[in-house]
N, C-alpha and C. Protein backbone atom coordinates (compact mmCIF):
# COMPACT_ATOMS: atom_id res chain seq x y z
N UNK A 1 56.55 104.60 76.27
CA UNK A 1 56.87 105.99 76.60
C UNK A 1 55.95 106.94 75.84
N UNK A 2 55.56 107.97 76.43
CA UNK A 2 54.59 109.25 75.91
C UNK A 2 55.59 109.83 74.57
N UNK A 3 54.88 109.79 73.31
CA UNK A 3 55.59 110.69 72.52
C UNK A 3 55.74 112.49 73.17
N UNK A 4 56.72 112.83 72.35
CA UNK A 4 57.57 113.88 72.67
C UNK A 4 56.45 114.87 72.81
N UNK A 5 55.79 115.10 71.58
CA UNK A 5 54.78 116.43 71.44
C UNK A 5 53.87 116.46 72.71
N UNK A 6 53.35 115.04 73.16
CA UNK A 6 52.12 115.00 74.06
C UNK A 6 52.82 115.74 75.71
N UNK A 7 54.10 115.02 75.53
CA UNK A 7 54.77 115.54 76.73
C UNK A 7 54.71 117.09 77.12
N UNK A 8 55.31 117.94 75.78
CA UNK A 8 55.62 118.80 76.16
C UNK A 8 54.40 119.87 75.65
N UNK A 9 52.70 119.31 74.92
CA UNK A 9 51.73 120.00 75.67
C UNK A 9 51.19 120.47 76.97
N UNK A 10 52.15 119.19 77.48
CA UNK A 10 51.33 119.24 79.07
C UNK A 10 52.70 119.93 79.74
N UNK A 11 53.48 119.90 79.42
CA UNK A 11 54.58 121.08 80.13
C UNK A 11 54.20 122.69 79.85
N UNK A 12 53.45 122.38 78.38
CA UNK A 12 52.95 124.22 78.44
C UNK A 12 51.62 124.35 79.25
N UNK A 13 50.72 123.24 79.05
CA UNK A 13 50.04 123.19 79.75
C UNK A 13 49.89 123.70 81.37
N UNK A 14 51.06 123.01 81.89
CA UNK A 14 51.40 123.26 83.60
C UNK A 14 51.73 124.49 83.60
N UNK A 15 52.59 125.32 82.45
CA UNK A 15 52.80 126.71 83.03
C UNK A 15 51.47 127.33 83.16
N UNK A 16 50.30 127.28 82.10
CA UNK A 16 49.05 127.60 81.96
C UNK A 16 48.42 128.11 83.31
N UNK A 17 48.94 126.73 84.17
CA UNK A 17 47.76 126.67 85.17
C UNK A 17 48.00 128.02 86.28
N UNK A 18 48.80 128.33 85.87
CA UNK A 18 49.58 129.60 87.20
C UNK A 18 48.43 130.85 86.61
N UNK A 19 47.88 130.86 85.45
CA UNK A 19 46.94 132.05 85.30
C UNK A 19 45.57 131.82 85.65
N UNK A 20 45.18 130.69 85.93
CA UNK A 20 43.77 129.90 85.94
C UNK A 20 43.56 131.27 87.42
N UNK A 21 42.35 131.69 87.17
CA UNK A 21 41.72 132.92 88.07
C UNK A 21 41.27 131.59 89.57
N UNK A 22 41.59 130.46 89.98
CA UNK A 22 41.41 129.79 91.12
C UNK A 22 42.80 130.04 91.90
N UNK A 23 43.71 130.23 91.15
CA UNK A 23 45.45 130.06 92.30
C UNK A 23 46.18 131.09 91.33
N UNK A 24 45.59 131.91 90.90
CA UNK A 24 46.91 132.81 90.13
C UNK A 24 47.10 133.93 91.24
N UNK A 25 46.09 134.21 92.28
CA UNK A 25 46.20 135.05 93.21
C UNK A 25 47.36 134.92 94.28
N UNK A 26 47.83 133.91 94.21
CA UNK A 26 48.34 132.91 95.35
C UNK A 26 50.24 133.08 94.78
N UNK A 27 49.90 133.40 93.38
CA UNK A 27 51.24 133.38 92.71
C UNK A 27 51.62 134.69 92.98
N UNK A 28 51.04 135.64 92.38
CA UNK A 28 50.84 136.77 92.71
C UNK A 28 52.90 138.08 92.89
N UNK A 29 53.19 138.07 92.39
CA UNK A 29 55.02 138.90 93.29
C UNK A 29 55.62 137.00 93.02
N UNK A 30 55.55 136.46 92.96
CA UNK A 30 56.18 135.14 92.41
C UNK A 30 57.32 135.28 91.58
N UNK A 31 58.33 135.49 91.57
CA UNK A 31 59.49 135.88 90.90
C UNK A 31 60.51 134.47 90.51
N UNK A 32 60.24 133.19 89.80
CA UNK A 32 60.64 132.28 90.33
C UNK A 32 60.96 131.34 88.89
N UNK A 33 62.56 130.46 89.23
CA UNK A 33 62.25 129.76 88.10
C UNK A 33 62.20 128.16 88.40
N UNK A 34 61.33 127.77 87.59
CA UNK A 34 60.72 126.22 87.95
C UNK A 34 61.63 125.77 86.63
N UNK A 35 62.90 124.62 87.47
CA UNK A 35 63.45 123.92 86.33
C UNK A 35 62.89 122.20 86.49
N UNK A 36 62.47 121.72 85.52
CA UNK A 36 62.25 119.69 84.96
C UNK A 36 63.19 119.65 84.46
N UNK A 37 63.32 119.07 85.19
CA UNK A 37 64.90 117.53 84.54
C UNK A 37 63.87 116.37 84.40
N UNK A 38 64.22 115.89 83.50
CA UNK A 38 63.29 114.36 82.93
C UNK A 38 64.39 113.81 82.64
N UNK A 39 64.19 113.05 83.69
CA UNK A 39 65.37 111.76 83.62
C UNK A 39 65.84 111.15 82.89
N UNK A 40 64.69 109.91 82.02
CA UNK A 40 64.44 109.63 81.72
C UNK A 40 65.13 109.93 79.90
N UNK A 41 65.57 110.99 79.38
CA UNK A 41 65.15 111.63 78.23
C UNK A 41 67.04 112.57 78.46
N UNK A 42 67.02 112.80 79.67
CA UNK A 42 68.15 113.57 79.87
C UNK A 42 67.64 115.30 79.33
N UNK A 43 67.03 115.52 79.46
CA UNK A 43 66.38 116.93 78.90
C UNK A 43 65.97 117.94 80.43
N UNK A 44 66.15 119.37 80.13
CA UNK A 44 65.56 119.90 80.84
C UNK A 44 65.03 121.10 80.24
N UNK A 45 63.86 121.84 80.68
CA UNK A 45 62.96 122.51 80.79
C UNK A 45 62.53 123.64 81.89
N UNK A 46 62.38 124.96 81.32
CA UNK A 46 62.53 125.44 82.72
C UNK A 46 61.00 126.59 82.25
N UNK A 47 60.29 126.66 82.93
CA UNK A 47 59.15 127.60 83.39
C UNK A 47 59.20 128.90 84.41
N UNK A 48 59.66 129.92 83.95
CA UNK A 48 60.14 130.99 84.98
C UNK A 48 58.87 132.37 84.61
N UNK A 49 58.44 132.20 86.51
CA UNK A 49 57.38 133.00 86.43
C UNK A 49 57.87 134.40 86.92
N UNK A 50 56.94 135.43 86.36
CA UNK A 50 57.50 136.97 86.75
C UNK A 50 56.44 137.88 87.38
N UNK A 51 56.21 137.71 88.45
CA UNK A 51 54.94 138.02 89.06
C UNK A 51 54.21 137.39 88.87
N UNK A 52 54.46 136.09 88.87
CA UNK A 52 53.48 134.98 88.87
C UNK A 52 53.01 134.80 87.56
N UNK A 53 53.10 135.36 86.55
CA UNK A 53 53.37 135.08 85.08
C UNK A 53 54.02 134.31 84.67
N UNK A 54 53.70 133.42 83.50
CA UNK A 54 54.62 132.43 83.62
C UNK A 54 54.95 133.03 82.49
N UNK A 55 56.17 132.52 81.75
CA UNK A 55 56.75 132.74 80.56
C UNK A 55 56.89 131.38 79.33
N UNK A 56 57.39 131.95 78.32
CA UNK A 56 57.22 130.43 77.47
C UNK A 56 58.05 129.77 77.95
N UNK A 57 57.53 128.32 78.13
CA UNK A 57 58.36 127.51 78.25
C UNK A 57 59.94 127.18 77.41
N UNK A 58 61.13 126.76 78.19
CA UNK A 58 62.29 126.98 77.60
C UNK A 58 63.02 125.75 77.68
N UNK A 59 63.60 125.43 76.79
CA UNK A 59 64.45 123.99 76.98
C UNK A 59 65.91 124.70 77.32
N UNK A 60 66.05 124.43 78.66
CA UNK A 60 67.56 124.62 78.96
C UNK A 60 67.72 124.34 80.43
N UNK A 61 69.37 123.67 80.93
CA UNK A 61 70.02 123.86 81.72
C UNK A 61 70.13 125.28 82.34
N UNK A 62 69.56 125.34 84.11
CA UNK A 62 69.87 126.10 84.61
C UNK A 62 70.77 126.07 85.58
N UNK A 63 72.06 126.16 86.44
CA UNK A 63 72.92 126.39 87.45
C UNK A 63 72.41 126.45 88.57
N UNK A 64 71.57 127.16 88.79
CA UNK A 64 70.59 126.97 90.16
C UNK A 64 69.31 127.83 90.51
N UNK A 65 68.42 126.69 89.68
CA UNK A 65 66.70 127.27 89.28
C UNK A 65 66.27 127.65 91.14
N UNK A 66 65.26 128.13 91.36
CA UNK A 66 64.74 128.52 92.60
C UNK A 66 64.00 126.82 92.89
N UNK A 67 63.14 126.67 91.80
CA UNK A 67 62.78 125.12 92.16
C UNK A 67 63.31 124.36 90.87
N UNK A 68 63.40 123.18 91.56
CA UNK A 68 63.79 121.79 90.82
C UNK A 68 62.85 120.73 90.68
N UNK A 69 62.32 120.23 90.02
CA UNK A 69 61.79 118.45 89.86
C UNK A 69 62.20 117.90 89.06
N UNK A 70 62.58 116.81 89.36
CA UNK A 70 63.14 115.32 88.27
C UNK A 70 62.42 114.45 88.52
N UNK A 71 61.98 113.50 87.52
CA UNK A 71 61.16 112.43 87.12
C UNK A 71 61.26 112.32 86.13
N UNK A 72 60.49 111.30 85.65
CA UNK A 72 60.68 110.35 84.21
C UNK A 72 59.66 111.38 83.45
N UNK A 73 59.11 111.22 82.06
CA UNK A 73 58.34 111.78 81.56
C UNK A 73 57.12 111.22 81.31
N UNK A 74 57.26 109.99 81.74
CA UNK A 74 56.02 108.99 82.07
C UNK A 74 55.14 109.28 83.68
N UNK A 75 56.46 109.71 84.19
CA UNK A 75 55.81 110.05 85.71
C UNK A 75 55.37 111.31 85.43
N UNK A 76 56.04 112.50 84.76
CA UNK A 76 55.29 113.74 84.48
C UNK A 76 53.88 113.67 84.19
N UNK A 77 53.55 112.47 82.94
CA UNK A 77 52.34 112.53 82.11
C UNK A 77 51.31 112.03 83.10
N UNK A 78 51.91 111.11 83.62
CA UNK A 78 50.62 110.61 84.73
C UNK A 78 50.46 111.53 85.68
N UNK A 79 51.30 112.39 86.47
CA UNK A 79 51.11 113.15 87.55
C UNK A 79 49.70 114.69 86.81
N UNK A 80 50.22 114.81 85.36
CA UNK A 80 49.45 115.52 84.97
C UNK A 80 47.83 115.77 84.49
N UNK A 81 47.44 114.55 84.20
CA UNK A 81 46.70 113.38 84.04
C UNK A 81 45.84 113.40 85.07
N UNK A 82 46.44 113.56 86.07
CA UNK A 82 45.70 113.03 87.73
C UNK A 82 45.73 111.72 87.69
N UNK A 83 46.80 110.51 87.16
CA UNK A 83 46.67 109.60 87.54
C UNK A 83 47.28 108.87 88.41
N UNK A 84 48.01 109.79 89.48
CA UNK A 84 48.52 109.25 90.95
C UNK A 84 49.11 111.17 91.15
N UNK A 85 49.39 110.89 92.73
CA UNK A 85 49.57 111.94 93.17
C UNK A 85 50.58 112.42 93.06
N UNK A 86 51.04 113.22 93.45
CA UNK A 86 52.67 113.99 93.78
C UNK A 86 52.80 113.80 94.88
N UNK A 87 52.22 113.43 95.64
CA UNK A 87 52.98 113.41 97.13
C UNK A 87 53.47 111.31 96.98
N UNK A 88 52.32 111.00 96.69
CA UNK A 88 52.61 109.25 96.56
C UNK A 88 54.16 109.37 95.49
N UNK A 89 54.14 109.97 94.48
CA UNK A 89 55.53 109.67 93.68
C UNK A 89 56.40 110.00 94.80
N UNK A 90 56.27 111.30 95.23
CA UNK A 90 57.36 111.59 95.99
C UNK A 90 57.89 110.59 97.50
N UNK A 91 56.77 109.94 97.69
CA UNK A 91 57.04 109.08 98.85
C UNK A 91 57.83 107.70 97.64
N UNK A 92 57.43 107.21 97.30
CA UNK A 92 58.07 106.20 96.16
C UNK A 92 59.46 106.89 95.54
N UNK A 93 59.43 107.99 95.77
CA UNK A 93 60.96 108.52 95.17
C UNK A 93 60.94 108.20 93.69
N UNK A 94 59.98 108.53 92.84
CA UNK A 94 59.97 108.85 91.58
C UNK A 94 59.81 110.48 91.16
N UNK A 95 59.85 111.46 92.00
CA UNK A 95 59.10 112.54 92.08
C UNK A 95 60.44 113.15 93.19
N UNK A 96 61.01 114.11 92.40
CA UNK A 96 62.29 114.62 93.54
C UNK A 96 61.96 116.41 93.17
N UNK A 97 62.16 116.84 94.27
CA UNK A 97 61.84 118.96 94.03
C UNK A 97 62.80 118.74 94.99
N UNK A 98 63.37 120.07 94.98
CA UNK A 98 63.63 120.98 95.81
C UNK A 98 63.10 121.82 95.25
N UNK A 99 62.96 122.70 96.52
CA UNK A 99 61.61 123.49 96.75
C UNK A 99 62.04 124.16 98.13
N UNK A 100 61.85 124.98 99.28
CA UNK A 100 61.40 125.44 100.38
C UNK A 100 59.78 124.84 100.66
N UNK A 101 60.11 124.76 101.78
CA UNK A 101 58.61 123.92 102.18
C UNK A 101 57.56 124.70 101.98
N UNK A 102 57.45 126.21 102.37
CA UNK A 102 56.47 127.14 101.60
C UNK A 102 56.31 127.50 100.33
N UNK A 103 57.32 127.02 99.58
CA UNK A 103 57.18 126.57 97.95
C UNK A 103 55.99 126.00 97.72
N UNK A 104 56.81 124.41 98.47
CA UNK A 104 55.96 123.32 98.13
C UNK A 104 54.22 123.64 98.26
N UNK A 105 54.20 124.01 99.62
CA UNK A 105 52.75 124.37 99.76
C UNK A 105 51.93 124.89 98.94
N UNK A 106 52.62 126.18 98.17
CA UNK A 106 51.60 126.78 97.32
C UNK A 106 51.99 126.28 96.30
N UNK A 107 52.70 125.36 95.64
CA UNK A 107 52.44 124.58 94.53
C UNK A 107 51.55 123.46 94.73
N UNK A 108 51.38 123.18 95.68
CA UNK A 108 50.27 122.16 95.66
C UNK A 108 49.20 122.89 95.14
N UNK A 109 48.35 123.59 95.34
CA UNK A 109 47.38 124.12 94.77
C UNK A 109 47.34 123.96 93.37
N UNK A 110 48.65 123.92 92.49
CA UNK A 110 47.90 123.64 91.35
C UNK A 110 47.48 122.23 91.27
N UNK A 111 47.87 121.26 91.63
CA UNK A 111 47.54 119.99 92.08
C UNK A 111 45.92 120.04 91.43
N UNK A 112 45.02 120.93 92.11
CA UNK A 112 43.58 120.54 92.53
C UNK A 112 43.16 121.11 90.39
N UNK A 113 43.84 121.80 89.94
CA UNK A 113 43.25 122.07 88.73
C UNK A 113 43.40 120.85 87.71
């Protein structure tokens, strides 16, 4: 298993990517909160953007985030990594969102960073 710290670089990391000048345009009026559940660990984490700003990352239970993903934190590290996709986890059902399908879409884009 990924120690704790490495994990949750790359969780600040991922909020990061919402400012990267390639897809921060795309976020843009984004009013939204992105909750991780890590299975795995029983922990959750939530990233809530405010005009597409992200904010510091927060360890907490939310009631009902706008988006959801659960996975292990092994599947986090590799998905972050680029060492398999998000759509392949999600077909394997290691990789669960809810999302709206026009969610999903423009979260893929961070995918490519």
């Amino acid at each position: 298993m990924t120690d704790k710290e490495e994990f949750l670089q790359l969780l600040e990391k991922q909020a990061e990517k919402y400012t990267d000048p390639r897809v921060a345009r795309h976020f843009k009026g984004w009013n939204k909160t992105l909750q991780y559940h890590f299975t795995d660990i029983e922990e959750y984490y939530v990233i809530e953007l405010v005009d597409g700003i992200p904010q510091p990352v927060e360890k907490k239970k939310l009631d009902d985030p706008t988006i959801m993903y659960s996975m292990s934190v092994d599947i986090f590290v590799a998905l972050n990594k680029g060492e398999i996709s998000g759509f392949k986890l999600y077909q394997q059902k290691k990789l669960k969102i809810k999302a709206t399908m026009p969610e999903t879409m423009k979260l893929q884009k961070l995918d490519k960073l």
